[in-house]
C-alpha atoms as a PDB file:
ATOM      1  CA  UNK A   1     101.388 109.461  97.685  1.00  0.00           C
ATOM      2  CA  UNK A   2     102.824 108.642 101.187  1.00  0.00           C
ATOM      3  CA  UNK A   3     103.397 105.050 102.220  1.00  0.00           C
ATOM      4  CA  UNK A   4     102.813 104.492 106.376  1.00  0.00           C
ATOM      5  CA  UNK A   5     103.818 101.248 108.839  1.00  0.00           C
ATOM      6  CA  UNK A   6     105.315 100.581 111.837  1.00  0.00           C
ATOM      7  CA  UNK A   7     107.931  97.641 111.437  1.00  0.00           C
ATOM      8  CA  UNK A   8     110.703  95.833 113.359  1.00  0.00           C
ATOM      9  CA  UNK A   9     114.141  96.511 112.947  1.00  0.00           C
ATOM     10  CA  UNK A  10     114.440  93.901 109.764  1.00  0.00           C
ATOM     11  CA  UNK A  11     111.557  95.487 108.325  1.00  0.00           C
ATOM     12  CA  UNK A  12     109.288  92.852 109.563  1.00  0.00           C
ATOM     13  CA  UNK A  13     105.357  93.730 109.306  1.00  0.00           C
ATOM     14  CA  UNK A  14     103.386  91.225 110.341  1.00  0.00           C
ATOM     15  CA  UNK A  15     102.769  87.338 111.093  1.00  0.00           C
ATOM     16  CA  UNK A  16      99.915  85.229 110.510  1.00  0.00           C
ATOM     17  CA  UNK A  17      97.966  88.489 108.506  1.00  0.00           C
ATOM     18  CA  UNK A  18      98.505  90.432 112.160  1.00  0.00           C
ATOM     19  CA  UNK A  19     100.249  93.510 112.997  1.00  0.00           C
ATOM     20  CA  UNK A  20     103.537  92.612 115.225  1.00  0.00           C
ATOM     21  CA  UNK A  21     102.855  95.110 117.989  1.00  0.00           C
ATOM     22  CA  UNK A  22     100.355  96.910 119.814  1.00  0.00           C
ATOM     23  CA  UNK A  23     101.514 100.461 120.487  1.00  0.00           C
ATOM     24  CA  UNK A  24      98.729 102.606 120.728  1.00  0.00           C
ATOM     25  CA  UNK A  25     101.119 105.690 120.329  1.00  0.00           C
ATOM     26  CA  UNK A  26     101.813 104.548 116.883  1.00  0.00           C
ATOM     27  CA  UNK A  27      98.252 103.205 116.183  1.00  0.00           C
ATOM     28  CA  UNK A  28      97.003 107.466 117.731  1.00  0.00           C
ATOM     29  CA  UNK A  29      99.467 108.443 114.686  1.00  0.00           C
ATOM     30  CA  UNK A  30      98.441 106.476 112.354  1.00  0.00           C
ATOM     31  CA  UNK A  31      94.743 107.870 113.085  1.00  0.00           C
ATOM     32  CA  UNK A  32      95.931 111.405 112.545  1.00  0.00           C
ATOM     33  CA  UNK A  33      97.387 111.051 109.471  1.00  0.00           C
ATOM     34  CA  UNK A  34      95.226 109.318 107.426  1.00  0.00           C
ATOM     35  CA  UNK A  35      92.261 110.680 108.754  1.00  0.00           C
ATOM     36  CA  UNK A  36      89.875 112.857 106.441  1.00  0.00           C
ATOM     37  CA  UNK A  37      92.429 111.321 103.676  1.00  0.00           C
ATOM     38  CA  UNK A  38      92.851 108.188 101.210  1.00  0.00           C
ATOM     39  CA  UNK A  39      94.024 105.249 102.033  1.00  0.00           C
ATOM     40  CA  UNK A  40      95.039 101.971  99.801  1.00  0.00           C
ATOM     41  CA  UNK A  41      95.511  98.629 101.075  1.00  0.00           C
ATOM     42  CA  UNK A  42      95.311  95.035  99.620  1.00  0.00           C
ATOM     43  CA  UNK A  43      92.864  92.577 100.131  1.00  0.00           C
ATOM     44  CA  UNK A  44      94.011  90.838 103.035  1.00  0.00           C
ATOM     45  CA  UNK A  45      94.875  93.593 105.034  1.00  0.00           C
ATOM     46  CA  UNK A  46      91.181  95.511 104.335  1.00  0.00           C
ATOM     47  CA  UNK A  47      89.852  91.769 105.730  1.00  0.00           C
ATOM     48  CA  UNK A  48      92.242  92.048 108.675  1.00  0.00           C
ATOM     49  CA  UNK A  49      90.609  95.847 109.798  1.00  0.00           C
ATOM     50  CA  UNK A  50      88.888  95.283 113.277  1.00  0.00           C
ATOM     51  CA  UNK A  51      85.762  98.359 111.376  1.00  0.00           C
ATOM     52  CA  UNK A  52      85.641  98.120 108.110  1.00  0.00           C
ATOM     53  CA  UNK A  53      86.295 100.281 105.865  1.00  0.00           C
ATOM     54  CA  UNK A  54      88.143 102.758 107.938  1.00  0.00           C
ATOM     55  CA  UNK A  55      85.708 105.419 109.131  1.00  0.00           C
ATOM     56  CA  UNK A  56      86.398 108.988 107.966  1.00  0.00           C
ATOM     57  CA  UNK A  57      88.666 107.956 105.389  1.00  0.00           C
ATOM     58  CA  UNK A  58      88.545 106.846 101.637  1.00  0.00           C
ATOM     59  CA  UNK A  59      89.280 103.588 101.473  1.00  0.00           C
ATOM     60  CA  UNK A  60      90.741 101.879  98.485  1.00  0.00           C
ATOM     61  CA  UNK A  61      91.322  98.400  98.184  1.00  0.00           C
ATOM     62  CA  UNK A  62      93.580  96.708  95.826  1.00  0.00           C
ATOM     63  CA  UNK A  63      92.389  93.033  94.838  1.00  0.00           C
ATOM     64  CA  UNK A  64      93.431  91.122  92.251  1.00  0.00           C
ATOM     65  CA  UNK A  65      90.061  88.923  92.582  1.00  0.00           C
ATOM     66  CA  UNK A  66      87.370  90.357  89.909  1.00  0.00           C
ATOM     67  CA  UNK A  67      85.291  88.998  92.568  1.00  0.00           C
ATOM     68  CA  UNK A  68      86.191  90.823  95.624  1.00  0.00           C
ATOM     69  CA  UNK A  69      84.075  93.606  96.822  1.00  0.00           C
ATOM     70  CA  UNK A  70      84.474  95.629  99.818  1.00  0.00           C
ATOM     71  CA  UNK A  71      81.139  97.870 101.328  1.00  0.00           C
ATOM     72  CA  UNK A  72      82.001 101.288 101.747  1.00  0.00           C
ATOM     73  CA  UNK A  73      85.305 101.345 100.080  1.00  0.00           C
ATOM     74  CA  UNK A  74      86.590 101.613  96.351  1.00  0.00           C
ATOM     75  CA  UNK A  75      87.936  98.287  94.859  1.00  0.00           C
ATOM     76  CA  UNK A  76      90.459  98.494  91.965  1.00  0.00           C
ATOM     77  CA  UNK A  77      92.093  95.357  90.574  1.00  0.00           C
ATOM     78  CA  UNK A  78      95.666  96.731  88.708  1.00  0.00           C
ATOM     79  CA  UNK A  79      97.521  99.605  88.580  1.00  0.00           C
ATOM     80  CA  UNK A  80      96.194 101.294  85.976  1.00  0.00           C
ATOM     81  CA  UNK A  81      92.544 101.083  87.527  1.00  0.00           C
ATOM     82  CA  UNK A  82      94.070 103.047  90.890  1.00  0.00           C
ATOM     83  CA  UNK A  83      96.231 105.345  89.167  1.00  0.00           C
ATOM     84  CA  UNK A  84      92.831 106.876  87.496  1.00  0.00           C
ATOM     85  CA  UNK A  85      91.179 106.402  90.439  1.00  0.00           C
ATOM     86  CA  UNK A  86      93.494 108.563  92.605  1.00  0.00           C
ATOM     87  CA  UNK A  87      93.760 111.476  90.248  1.00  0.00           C
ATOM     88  CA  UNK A  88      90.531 112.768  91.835  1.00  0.00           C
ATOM     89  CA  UNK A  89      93.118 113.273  95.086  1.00  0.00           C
ATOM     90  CA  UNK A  90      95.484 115.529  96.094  1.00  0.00           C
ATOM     91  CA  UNK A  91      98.917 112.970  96.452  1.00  0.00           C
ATOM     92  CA  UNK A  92      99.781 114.376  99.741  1.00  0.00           C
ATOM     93  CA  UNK A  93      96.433 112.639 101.207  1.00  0.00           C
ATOM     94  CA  UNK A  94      97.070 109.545  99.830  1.00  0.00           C
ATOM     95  CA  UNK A  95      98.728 106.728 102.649  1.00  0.00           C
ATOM     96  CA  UNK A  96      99.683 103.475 101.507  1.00  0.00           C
ATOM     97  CA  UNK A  97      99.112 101.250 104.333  1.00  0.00           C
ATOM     98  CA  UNK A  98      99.564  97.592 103.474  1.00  0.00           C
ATOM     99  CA  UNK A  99     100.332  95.046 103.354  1.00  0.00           C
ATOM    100  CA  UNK A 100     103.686  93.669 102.264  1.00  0.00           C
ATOM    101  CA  UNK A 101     102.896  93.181  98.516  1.00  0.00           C
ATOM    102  CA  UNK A 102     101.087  96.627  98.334  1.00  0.00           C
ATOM    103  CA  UNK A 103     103.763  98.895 100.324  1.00  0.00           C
ATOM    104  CA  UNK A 104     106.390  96.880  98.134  1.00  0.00           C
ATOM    105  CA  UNK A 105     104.733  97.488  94.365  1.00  0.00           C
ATOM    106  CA  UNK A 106     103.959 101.307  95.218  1.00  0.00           C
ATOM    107  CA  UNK A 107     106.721 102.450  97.060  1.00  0.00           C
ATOM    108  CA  UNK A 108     108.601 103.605  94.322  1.00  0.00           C
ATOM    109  CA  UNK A 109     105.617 106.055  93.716  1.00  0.00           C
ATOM    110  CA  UNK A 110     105.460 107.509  97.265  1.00  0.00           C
ATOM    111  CA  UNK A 111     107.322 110.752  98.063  1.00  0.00           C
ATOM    112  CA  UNK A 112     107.506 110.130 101.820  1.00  0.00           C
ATOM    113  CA  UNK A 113     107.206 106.954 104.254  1.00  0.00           C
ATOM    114  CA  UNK A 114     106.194 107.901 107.267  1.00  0.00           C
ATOM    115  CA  UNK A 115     108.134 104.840 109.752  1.00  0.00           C
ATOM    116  CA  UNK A 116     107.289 103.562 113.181  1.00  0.00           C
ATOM    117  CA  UNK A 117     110.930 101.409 113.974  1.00  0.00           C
ATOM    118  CA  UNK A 118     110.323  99.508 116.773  1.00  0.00           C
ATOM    119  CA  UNK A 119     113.848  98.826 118.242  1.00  0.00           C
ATOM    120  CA  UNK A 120     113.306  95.122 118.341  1.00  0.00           C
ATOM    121  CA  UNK A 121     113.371  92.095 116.237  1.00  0.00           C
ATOM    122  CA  UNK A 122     110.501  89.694 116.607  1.00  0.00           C
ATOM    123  CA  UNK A 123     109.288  86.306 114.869  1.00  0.00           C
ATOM    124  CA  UNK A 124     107.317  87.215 111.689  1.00  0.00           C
ATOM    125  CA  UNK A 125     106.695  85.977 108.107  1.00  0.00           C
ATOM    126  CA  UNK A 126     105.688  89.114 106.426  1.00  0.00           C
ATOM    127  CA  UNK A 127     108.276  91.776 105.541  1.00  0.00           C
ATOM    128  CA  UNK A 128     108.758  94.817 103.625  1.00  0.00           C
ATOM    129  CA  UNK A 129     111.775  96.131 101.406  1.00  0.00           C
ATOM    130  CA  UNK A 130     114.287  98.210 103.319  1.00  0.00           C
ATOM    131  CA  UNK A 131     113.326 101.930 102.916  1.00  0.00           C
ATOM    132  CA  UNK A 132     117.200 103.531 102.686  1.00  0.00           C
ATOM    133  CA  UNK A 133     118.243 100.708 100.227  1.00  0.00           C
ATOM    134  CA  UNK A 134     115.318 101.525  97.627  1.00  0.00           C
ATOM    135  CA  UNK A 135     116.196 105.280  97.451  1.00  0.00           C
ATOM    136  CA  UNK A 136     114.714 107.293 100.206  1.00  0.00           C
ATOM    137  CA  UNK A 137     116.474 109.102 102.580  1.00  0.00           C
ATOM    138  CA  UNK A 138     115.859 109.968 106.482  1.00  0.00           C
ATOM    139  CA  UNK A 139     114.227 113.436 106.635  1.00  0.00           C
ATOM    140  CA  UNK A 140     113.176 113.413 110.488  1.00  0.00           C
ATOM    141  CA  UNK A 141     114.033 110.686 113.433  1.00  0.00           C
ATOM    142  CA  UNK A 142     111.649 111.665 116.543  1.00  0.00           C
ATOM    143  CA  UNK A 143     113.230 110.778 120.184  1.00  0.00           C
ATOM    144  CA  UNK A 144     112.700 107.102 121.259  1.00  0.00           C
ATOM    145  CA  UNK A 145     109.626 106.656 123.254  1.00  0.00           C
ATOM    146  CA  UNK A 146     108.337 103.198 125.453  1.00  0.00           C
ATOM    147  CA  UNK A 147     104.904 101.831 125.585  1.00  0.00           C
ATOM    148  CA  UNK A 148     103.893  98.422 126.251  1.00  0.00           C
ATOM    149  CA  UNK A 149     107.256  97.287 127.192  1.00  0.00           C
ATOM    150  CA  UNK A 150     108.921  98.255 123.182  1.00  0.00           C
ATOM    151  CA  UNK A 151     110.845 100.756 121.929  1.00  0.00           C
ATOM    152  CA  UNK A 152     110.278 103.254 119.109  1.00  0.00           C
ATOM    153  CA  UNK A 153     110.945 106.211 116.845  1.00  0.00           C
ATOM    154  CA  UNK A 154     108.888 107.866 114.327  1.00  0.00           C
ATOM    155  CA  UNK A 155     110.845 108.406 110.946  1.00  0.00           C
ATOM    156  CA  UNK A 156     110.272 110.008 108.062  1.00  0.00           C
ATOM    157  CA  UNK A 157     112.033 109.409 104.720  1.00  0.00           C
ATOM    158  CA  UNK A 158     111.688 110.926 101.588  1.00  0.00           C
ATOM    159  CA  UNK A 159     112.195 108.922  98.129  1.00  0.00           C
ATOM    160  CA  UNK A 160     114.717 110.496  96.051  1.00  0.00           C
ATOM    161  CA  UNK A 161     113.790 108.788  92.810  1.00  0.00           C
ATOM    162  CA  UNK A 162     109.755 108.955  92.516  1.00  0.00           C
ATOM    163  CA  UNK A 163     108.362 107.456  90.071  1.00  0.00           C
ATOM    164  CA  UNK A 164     105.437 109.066  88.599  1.00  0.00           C
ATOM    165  CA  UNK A 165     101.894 107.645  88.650  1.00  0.00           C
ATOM    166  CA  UNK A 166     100.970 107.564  85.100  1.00  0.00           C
END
């Protein structure tokens, strides 16, 4: 399982259930490597999607509302209920992609986080847990590129201690 986001400097995500910047470089990568793949998100970020679910790509949606249902995409409502669920994948097409309370309860089980840093800081109210400070380490570091007035890299990091989906 891979976990995939584009954050500010402080690890900032969002604000008011929206993504902090519109770089359509990141949003073109995002696209190409979840595509044809899996990808889990919570409730409120599946809501958030301008299409939903996500065309050409399994979505899975993680709700704890026995309620909730999503058209077109799997709904699972613990952790036990996804882990089964995602045995039917290979892990390396599996992308975590939000939001804050997702990335942060399954990023122990992700072997790499693929990281847009934008070189900025910017007001926000949803964050996720420093990368290098819950036992990954920077594989790859791309140059810094500029669209739409911000500055970025791409990272990769890969988690030293991965816990195992049981």
């Amino acid at each position: 399982m891979n976990l995939i986001v584009a954050v500010a400097k402080d690890f900032a995500i969002g604000k008011d259930n929206k993504l902090l910047f519109n770089i359509p470089k990141d949003m073109a990568f995002f696209k190409e490597k979840t595509m044809n793949n899996v990808i889990i998100m919570g409730e409120k970020t599946y809501l958030s999607l301008p299409k939903r679910p996500l065309p050409k790509r399994t979505n899975i949606v993680l709700s704890d509302n026995p309620l909730f249902e999503a058209e077109g995409a799997v709904v699972v409502h613990n952790l036990d209920e996804l882990f089964s669920q995602l045995k039917a994948y290979n892990t390396d097409n599996i992308f975590v992609c939000g939001g804050a309370s997702v990335y942060n309860l399954l990023m122990p089980y992700c072997k790499y986080a693929f990281i847009t840093v934008v070189n900025e800081i910017v007001p926000a109210d949803t964050y996720i847990k420093d990368v290098e400070k819950n036992g990954f380490k920077l594989i790859y570091s791309s140059e810094t590129f500029s669209e739409n007035n911000h500055e970025f890299s791409f990272r990769t990091y890969e988690n030293l201690n991965i816990k195992q989906c049981d």
